[in-house]
PDB file of N, CA and C in Angstrom:
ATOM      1  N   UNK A   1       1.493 -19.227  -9.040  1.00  0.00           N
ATOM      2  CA  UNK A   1       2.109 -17.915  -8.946  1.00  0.00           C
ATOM      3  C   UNK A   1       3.422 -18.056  -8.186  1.00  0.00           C
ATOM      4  N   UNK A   2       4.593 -17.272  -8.653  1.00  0.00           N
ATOM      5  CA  UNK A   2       5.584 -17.495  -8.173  1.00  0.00           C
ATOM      6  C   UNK A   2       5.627 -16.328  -7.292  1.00  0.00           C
ATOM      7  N   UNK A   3       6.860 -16.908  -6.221  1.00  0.00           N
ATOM      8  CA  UNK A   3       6.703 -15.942  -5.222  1.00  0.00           C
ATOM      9  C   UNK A   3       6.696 -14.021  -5.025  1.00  0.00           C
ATOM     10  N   UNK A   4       7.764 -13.921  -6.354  1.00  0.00           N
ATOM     11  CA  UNK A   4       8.182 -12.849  -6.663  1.00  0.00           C
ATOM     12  C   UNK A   4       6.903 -11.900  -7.247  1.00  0.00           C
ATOM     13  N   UNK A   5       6.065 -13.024  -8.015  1.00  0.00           N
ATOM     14  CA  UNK A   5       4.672 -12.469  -8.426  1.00  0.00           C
ATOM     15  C   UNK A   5       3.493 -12.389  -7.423  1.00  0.00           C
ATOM     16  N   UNK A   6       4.064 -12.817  -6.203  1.00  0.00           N
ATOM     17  CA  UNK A   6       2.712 -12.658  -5.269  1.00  0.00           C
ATOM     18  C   UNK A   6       3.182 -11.601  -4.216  1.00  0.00           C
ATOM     19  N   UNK A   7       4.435 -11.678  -3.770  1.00  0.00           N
ATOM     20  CA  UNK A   7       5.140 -10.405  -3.392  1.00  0.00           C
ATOM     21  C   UNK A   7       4.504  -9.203  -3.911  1.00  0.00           C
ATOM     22  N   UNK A   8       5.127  -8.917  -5.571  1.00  0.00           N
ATOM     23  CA  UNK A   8       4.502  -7.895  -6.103  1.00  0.00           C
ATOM     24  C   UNK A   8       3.048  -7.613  -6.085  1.00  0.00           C
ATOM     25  N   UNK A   9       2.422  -8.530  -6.224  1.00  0.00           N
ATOM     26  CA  UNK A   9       0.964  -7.805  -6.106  1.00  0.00           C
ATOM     27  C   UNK A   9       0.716  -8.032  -4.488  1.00  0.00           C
ATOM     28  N   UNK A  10       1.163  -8.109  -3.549  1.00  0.00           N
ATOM     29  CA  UNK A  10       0.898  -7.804  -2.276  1.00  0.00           C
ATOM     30  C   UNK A  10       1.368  -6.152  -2.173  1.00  0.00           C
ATOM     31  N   UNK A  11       2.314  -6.318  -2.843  1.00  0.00           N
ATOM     32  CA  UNK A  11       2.668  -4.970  -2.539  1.00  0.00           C
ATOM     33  C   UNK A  11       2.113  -3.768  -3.335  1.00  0.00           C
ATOM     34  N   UNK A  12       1.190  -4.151  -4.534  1.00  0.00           N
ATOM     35  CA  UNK A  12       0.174  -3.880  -5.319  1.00  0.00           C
ATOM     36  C   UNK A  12      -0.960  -3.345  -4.939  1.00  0.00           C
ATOM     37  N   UNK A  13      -1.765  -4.508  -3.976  1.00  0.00           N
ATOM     38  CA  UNK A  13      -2.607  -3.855  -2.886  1.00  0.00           C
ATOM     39  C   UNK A  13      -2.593  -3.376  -2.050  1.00  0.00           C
ATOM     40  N   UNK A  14      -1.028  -3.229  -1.172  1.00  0.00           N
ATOM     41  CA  UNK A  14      -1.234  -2.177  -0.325  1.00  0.00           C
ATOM     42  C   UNK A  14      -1.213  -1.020  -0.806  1.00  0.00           C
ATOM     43  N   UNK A  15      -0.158  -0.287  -1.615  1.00  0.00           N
ATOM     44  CA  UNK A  15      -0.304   0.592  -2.460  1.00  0.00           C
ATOM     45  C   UNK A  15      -1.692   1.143  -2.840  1.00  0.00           C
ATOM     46  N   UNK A  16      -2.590   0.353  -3.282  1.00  0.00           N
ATOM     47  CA  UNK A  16      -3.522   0.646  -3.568  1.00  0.00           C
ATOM     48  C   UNK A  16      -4.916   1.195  -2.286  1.00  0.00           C
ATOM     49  N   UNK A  17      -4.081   0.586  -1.132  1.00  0.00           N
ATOM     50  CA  UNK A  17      -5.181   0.987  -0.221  1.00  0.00           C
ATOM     51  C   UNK A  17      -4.451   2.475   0.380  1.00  0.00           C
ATOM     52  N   UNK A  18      -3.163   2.947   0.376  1.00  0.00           N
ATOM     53  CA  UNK A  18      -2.338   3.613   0.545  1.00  0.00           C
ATOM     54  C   UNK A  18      -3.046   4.643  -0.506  1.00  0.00           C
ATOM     55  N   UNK A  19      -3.510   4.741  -1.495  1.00  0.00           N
ATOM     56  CA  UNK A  19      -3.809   5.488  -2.823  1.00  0.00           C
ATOM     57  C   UNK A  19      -5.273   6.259  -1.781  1.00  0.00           C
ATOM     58  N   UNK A  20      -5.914   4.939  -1.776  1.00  0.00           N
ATOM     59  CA  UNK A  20      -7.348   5.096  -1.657  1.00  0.00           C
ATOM     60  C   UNK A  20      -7.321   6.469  -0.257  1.00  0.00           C
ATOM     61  N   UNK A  21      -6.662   5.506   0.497  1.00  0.00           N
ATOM     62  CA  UNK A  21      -6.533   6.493   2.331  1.00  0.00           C
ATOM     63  C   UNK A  21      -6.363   7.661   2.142  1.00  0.00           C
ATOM     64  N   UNK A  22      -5.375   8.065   1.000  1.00  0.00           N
ATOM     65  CA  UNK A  22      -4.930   9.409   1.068  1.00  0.00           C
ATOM     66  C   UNK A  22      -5.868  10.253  -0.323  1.00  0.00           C
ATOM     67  N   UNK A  23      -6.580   9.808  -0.444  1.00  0.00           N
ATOM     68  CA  UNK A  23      -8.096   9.998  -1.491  1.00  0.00           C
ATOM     69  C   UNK A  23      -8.414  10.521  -0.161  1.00  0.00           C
ATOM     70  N   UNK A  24      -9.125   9.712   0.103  1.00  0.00           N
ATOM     71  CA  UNK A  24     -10.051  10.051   1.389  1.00  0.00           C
ATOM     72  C   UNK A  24      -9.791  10.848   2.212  1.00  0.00           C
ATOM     73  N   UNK A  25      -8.287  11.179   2.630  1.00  0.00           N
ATOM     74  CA  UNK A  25      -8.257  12.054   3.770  1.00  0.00           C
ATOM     75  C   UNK A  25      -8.385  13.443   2.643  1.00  0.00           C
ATOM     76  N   UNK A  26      -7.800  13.852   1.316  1.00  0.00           N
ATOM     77  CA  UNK A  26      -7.569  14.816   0.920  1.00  0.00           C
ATOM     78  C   UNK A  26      -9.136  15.380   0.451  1.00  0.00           C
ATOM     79  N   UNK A  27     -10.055  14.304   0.405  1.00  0.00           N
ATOM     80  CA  UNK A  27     -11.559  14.430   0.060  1.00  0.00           C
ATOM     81  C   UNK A  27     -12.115  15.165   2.060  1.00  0.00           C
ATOM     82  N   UNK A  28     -11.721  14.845   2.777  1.00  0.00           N
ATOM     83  CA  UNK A  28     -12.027  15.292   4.064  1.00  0.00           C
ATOM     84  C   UNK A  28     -13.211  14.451   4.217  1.00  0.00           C
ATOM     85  N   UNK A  29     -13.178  13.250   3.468  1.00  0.00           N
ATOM     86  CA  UNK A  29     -14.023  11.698   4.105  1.00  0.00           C
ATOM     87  C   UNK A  29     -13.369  11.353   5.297  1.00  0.00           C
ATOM     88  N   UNK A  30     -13.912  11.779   6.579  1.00  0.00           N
ATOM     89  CA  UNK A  30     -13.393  10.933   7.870  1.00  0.00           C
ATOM     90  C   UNK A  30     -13.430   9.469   7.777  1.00  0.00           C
ATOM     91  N   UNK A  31     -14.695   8.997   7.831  1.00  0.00           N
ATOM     92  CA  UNK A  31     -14.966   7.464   7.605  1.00  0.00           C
ATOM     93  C   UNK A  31     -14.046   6.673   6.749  1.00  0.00           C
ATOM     94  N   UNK A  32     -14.259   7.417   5.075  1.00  0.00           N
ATOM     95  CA  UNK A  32     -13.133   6.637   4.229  1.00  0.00           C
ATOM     96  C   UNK A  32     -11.938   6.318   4.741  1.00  0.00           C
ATOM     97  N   UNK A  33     -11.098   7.721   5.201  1.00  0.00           N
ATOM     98  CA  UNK A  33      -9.759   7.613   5.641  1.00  0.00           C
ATOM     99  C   UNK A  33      -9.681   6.285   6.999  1.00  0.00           C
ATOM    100  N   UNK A  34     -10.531   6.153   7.802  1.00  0.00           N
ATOM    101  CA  UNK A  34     -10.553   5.326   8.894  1.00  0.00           C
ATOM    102  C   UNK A  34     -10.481   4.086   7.975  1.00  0.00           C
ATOM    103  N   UNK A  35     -11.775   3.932   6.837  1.00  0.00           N
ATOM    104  CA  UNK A  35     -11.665   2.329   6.982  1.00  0.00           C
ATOM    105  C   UNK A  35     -10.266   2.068   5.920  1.00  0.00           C
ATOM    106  N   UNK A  36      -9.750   3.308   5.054  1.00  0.00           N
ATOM    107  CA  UNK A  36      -8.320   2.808   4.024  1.00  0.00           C
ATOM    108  C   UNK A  36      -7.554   2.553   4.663  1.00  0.00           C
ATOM    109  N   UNK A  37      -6.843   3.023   6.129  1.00  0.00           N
ATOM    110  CA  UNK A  37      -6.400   3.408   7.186  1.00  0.00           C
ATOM    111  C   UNK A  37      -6.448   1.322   7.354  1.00  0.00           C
ATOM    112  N   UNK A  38      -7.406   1.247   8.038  1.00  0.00           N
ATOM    113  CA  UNK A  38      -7.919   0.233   8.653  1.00  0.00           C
ATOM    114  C   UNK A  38      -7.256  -0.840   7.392  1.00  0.00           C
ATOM    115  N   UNK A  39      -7.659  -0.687   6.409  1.00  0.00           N
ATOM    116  CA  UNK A  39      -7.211  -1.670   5.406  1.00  0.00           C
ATOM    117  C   UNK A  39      -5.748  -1.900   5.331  1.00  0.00           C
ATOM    118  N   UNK A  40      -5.296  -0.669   5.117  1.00  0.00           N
ATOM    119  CA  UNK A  40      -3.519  -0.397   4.649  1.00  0.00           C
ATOM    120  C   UNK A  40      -2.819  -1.180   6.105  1.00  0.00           C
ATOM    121  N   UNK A  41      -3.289  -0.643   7.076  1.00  0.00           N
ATOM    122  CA  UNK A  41      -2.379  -1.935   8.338  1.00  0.00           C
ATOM    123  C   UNK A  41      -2.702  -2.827   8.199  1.00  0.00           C
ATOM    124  N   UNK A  42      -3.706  -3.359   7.514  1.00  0.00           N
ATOM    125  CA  UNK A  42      -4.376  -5.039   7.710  1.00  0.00           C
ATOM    126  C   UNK A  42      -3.262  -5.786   6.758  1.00  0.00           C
ATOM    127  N   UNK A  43      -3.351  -4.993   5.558  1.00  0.00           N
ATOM    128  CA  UNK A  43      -2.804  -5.415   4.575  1.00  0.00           C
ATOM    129  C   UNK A  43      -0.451  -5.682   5.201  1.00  0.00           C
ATOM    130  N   UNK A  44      -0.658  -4.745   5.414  1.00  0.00           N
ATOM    131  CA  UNK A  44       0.676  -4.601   6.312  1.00  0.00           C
ATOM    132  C   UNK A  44       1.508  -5.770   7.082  1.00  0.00           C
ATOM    133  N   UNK A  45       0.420  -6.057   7.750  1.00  0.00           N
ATOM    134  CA  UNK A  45       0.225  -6.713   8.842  1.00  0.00           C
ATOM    135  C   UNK A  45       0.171  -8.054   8.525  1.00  0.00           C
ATOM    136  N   UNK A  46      -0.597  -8.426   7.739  1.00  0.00           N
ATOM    137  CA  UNK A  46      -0.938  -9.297   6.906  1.00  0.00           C
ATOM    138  C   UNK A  46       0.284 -10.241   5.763  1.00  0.00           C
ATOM    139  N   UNK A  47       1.091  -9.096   5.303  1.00  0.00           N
ATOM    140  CA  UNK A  47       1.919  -9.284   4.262  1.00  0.00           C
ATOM    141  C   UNK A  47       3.581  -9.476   5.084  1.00  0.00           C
ATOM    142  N   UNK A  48       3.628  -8.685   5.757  1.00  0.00           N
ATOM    143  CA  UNK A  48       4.854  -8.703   7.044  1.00  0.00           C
ATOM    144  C   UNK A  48       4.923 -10.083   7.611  1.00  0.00           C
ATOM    145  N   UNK A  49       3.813 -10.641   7.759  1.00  0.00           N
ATOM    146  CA  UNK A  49       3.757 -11.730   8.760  1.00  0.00           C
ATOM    147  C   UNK A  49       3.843 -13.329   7.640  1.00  0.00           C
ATOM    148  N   UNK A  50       3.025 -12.800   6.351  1.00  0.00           N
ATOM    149  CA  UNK A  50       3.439 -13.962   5.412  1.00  0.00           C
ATOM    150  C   UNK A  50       5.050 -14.370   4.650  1.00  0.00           C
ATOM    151  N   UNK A  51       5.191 -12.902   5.086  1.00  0.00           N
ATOM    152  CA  UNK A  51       6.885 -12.827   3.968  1.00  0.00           C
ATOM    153  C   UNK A  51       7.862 -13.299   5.010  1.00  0.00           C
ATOM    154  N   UNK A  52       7.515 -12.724   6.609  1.00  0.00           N
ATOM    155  CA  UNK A  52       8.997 -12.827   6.941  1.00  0.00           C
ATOM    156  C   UNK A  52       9.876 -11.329   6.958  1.00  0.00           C
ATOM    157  N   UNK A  53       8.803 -10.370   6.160  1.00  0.00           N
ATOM    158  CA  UNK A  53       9.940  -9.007   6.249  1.00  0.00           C
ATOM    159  C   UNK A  53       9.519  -8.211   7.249  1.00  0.00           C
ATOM    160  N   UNK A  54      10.285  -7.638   7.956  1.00  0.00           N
ATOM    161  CA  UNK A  54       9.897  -6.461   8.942  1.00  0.00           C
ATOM    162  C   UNK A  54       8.934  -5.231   8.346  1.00  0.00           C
ATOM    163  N   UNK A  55       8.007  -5.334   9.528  1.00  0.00           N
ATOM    164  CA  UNK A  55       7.461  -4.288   8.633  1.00  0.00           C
ATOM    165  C   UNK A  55       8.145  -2.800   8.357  1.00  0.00           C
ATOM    166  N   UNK A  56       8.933  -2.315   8.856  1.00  0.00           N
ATOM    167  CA  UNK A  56       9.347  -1.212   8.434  1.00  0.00           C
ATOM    168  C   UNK A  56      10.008  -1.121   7.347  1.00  0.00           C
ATOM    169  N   UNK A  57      10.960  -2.555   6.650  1.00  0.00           N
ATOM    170  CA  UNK A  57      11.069  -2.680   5.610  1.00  0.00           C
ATOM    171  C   UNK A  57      10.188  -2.860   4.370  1.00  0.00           C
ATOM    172  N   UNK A  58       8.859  -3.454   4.876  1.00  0.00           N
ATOM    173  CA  UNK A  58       7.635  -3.449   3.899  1.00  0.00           C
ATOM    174  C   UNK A  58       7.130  -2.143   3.541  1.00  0.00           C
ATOM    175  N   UNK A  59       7.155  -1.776   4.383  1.00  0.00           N
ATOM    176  CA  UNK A  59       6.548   0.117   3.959  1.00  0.00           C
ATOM    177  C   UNK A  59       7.095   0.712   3.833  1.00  0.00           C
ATOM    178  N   UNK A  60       8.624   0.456   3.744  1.00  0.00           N
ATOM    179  CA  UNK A  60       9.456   1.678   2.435  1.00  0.00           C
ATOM    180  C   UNK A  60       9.145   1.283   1.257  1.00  0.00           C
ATOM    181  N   UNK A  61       9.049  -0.447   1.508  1.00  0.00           N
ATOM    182  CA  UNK A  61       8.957  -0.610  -0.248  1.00  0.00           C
ATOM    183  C   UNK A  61       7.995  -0.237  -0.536  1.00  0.00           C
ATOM    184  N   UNK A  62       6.759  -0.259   0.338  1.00  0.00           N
ATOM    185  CA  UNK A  62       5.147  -0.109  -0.580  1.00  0.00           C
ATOM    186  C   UNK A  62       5.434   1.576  -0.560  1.00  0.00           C
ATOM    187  N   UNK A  63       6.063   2.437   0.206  1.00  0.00           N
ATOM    188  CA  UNK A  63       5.975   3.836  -0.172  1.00  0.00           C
ATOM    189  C   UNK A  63       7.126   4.250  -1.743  1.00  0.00           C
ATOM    190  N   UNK A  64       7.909   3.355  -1.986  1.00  0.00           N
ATOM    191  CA  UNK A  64       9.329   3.478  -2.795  1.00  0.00           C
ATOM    192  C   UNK A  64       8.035   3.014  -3.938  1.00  0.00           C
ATOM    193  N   UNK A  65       7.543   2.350  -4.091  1.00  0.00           N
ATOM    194  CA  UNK A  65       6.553   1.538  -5.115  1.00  0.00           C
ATOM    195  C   UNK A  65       5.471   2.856  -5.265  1.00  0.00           C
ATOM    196  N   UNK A  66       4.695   3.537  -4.506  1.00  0.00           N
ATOM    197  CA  UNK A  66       3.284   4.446  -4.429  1.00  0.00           C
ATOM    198  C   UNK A  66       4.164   5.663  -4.808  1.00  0.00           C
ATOM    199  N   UNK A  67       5.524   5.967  -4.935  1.00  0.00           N
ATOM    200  CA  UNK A  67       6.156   7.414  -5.169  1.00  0.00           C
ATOM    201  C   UNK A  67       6.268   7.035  -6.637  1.00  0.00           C
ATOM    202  N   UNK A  68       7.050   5.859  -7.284  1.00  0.00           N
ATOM    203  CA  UNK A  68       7.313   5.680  -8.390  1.00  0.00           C
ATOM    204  C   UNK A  68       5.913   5.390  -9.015  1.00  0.00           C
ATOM    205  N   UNK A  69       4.763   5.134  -8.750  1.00  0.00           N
ATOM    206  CA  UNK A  69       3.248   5.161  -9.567  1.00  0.00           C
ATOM    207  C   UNK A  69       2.936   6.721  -9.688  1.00  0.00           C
ATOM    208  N   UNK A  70       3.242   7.420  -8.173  1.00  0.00           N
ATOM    209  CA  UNK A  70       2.679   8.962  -8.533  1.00  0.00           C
ATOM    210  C   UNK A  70       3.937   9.430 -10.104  1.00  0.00           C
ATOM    211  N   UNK A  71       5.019   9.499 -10.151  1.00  0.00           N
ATOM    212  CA  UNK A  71       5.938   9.783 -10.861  1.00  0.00           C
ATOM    213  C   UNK A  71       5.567   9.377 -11.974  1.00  0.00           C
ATOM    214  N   UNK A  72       5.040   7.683 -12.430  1.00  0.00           N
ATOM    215  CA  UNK A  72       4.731   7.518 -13.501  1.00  0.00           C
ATOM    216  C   UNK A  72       3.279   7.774 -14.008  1.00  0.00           C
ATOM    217  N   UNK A  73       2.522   8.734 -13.271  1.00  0.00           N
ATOM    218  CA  UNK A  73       1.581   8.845 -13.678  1.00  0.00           C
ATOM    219  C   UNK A  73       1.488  10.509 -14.126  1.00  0.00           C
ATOM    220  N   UNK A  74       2.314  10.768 -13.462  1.00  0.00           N
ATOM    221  CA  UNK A  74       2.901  12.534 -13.923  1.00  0.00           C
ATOM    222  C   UNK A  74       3.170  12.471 -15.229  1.00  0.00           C
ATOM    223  N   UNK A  75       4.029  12.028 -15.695  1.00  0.00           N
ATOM    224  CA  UNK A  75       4.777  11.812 -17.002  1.00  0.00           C
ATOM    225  C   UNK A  75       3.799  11.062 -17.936  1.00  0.00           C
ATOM    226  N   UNK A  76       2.697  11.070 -17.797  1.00  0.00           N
ATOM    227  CA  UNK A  76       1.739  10.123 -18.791  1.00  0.00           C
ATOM    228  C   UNK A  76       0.783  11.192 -19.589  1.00  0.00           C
TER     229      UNK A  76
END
């Protein structure tokens, strides 16, 4: 896997735990939201520290990435 392809799906799964968290909080699952919560920094944290990017730059992209999925899922 090239880097650009492991990037993207890092940034794939956070997104996806980002999806899940805000499931959960809008479901008024306390627990869920804690452990998506729990996941989405791991993942963060995790991905920040393998790349080299700051995280505040990682989580515009994973939010710039989770706005353009809600958008393309509107239009479907």
């Amino acid at each position: 896997m090239e880097w650009k392809e492991a990037f993207d799906a890092a940034v794939k799964k956070t997104v996806g735990a980002y999806e899940k968290m805000e499931e959960a909080f809008l479901s008024g699952s306390k627990e869920g939201f804690e452990h998506w919560h729990a996941e989405y920094c791991r993942y963060i944290d995790v991905f920040t520290e393998a790349t080299g990017i700051p995280e505040s730059q990682f989580i515009e992209i994973v939010n710039d990435a989770a706005l353009k999925k809600k958008e393309q899922n509107k239009s479907e």
